[in-house]
C-alpha atoms as a PDB file:
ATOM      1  CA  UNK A   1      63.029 213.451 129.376  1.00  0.00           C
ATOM      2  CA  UNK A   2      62.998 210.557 131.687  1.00  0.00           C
ATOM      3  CA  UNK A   3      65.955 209.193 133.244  1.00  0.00           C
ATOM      4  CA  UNK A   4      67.756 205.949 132.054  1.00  0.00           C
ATOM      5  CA  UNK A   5      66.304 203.154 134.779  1.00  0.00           C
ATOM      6  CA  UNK A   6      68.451 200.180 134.495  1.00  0.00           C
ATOM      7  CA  UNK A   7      72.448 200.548 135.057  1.00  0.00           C
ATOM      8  CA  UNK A   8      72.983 199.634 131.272  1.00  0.00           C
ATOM      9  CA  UNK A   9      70.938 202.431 130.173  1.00  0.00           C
ATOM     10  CA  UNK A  10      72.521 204.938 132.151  1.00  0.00           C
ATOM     11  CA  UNK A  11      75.811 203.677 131.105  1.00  0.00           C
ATOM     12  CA  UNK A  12      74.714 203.911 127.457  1.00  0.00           C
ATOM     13  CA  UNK A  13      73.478 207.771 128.255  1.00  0.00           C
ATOM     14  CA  UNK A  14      76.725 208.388 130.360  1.00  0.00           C
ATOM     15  CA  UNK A  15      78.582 207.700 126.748  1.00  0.00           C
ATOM     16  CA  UNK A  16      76.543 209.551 124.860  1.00  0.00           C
ATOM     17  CA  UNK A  17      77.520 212.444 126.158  1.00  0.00           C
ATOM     18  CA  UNK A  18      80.707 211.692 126.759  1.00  0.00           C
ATOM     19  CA  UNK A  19      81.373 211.419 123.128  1.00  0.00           C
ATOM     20  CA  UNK A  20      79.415 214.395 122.270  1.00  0.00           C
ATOM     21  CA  UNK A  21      81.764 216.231 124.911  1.00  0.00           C
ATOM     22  CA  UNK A  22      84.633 215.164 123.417  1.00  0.00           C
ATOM     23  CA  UNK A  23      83.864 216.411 119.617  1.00  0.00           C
ATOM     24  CA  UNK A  24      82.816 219.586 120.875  1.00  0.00           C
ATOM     25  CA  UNK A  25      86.427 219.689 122.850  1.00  0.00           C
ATOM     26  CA  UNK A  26      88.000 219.414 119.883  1.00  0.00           C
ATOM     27  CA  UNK A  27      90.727 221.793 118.341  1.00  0.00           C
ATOM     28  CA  UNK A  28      90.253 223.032 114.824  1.00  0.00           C
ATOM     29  CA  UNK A  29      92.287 221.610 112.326  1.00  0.00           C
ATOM     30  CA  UNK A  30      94.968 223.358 110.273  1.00  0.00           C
ATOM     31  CA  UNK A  31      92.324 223.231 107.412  1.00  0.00           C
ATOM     32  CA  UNK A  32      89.933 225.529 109.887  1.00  0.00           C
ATOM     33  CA  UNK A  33      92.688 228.054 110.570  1.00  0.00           C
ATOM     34  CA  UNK A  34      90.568 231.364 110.218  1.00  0.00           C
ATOM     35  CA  UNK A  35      92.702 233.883 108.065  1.00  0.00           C
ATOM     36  CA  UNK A  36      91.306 236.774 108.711  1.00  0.00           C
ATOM     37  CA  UNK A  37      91.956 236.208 112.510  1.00  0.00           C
ATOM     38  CA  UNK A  38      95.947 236.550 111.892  1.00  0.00           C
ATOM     39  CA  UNK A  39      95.151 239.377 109.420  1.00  0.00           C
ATOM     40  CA  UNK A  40      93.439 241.335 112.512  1.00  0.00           C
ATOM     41  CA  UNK A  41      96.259 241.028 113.913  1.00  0.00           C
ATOM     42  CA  UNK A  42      98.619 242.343 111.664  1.00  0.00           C
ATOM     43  CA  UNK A  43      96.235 245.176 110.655  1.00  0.00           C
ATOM     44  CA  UNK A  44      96.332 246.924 114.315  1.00  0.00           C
ATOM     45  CA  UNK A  45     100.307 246.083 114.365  1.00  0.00           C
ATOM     46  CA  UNK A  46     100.111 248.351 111.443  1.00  0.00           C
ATOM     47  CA  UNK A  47      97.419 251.007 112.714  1.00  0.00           C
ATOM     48  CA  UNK A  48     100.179 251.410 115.669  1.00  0.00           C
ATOM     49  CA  UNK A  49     102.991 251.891 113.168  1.00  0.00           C
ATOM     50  CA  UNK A  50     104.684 248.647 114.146  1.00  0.00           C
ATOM     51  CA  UNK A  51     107.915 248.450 111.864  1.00  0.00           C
ATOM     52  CA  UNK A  52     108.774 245.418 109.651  1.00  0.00           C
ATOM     53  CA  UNK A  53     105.775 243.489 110.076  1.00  0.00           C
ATOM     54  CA  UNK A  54     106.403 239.591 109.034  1.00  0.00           C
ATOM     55  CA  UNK A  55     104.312 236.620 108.349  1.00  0.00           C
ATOM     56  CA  UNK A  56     105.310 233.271 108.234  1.00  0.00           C
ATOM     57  CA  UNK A  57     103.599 230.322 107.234  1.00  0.00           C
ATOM     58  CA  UNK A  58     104.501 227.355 109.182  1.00  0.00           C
ATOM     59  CA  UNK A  59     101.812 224.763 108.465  1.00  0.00           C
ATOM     60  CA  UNK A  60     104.274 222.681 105.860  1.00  0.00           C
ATOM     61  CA  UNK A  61     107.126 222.497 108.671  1.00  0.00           C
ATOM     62  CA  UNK A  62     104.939 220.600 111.232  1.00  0.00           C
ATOM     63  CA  UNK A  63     105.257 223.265 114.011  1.00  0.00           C
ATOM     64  CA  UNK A  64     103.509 224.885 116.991  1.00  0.00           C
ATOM     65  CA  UNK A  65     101.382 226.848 115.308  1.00  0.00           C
ATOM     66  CA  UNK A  66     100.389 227.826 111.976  1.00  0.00           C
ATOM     67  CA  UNK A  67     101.213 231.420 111.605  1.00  0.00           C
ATOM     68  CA  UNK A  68     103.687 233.065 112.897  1.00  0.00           C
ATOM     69  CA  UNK A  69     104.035 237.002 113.075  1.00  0.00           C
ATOM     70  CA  UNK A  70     106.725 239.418 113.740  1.00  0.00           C
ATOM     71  CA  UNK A  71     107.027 243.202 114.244  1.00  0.00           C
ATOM     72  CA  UNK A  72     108.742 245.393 116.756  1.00  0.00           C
ATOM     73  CA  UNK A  73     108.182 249.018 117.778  1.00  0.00           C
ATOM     74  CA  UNK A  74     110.699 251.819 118.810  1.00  0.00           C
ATOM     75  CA  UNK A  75     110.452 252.169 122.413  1.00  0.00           C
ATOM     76  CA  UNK A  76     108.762 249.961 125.493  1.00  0.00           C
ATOM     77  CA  UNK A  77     105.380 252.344 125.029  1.00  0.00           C
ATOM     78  CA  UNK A  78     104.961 251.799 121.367  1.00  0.00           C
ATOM     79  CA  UNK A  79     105.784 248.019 121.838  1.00  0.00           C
ATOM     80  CA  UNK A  80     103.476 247.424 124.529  1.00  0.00           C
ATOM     81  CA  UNK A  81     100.540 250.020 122.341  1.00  0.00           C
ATOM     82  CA  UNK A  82     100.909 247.503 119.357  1.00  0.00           C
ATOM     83  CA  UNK A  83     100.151 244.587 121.748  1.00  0.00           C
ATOM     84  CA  UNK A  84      97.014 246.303 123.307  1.00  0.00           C
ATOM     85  CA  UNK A  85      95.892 247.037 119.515  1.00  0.00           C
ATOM     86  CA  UNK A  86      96.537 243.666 118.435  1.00  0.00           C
ATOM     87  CA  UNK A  87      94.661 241.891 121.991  1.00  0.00           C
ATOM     88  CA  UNK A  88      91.974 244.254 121.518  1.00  0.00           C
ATOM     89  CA  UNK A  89      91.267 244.033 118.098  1.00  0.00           C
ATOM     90  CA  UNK A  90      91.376 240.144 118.253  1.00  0.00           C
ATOM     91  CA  UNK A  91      88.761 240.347 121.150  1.00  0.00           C
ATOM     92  CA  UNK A  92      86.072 242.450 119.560  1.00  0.00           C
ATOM     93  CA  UNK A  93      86.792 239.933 116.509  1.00  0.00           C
ATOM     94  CA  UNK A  94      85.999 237.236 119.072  1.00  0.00           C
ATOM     95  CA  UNK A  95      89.716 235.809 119.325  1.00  0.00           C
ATOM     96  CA  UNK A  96      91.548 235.382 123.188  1.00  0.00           C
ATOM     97  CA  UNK A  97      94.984 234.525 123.590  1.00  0.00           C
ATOM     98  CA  UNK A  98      95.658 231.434 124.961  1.00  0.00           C
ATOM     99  CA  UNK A  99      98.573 233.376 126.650  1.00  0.00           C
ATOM    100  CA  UNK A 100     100.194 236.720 126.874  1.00  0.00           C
ATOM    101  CA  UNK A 101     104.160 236.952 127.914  1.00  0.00           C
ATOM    102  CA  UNK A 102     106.695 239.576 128.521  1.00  0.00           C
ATOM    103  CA  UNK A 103     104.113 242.311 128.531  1.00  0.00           C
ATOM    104  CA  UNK A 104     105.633 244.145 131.488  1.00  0.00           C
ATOM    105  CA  UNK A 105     109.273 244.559 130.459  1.00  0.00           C
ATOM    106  CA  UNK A 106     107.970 245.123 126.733  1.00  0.00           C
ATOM    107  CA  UNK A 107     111.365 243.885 125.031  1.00  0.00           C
ATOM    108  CA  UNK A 108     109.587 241.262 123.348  1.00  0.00           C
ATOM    109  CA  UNK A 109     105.869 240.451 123.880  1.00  0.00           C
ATOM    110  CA  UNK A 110     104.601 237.027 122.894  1.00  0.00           C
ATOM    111  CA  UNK A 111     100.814 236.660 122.239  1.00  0.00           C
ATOM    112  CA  UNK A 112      99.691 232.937 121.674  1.00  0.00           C
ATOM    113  CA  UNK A 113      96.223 232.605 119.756  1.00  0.00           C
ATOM    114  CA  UNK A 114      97.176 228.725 119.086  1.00  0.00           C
ATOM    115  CA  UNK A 115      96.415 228.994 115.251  1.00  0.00           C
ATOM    116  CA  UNK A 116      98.920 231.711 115.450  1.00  0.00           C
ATOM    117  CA  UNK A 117     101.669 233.021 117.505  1.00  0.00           C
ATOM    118  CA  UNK A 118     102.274 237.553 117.523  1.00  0.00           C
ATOM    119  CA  UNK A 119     105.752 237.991 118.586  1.00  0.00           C
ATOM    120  CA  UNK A 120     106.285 242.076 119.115  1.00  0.00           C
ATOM    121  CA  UNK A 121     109.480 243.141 120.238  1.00  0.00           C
ATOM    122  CA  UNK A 122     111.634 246.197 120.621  1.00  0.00           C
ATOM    123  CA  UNK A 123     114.554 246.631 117.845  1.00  0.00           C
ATOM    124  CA  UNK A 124     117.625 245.843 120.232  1.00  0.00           C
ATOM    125  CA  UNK A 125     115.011 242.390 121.138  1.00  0.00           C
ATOM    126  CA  UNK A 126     114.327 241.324 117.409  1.00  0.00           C
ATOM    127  CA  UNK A 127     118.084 241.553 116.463  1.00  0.00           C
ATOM    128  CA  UNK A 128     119.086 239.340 119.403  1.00  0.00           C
ATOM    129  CA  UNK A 129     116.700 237.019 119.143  1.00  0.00           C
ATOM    130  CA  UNK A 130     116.993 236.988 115.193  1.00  0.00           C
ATOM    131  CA  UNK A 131     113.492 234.723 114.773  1.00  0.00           C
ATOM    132  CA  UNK A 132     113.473 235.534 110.978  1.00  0.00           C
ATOM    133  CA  UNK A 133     116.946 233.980 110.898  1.00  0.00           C
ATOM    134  CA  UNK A 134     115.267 230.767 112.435  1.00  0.00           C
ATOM    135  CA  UNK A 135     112.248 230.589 110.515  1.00  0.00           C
ATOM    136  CA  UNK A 136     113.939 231.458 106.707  1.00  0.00           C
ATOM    137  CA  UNK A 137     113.066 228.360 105.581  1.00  0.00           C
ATOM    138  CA  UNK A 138     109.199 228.605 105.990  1.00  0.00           C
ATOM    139  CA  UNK A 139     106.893 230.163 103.433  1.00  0.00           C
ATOM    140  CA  UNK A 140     106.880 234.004 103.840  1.00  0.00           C
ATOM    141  CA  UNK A 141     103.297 236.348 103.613  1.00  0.00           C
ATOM    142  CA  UNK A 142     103.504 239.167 101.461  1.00  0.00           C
ATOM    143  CA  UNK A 143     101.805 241.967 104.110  1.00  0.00           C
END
């Protein structure tokens, strides 16, 4: 294709793709959430034997994310095998965490997918931190 060859041209082109930039930018909205992407999840939490597996819906509250998960496991090993399950699984499904925390000290491991946040802890971590306690008011996920 030829090039724009007066300056209003090219400005018109420049905006063009701007725009067309900008909506492919664009986050999905809550309507897009992709449930089987938080199910993944929660189906290697459970492949690794991850104890009292959780879902909350938290689309109606107006928070962070949509979904929110909770498990733990019974030692550091087991806590840090149900994260590796859940990150792998997630990434042959075509899913990468925005961020991964507190995967070294495996007391509680928080994966961020954006849509949905894994929180996988050990069992002194999850009754400390209590997030089920927090969250009671949001719209539980039969797993």
């Amino acid at each position: 294709a030829e090039a724009p060859s007066t300056p209003k041209k090219k400005a018109a082109a420049k905006r063009a793709v701007t725009k067309k930039t900008a909506r492919v930018a664009k986050k999905p909205s809550a309507a897009a959430v992709r449930p089987s992407a938080w199910k993944t999840a929660v189906d290697a939490a459970d492949a690794k034997q991850a104890q009292d597996i959780r879902v909350f819906d938290l689309r109606e509250m107006g928070g962070f994310t949509n979904f929110l998960i909770t498990c733990n496991g019974t030692n550091p090993r087991q806590v840090q095998a149900i994260s590796d399950a859940i990150e792998e699984q997630l990434k042959n499904a075509g899913e990468r965490a925005l961020s991964i925390e507190g995967y070294t000290h495996a007391e509680w491991i928080l994966m961020d997918y954006g849509d949905f946040v894994v929180n996988v802890f050990s069992d002194k971590a999850r009754a400390y931190y209590d997030l089920e306690r927090l969250w009671r008011d949001a719209k539980a996920i039969a797993v």
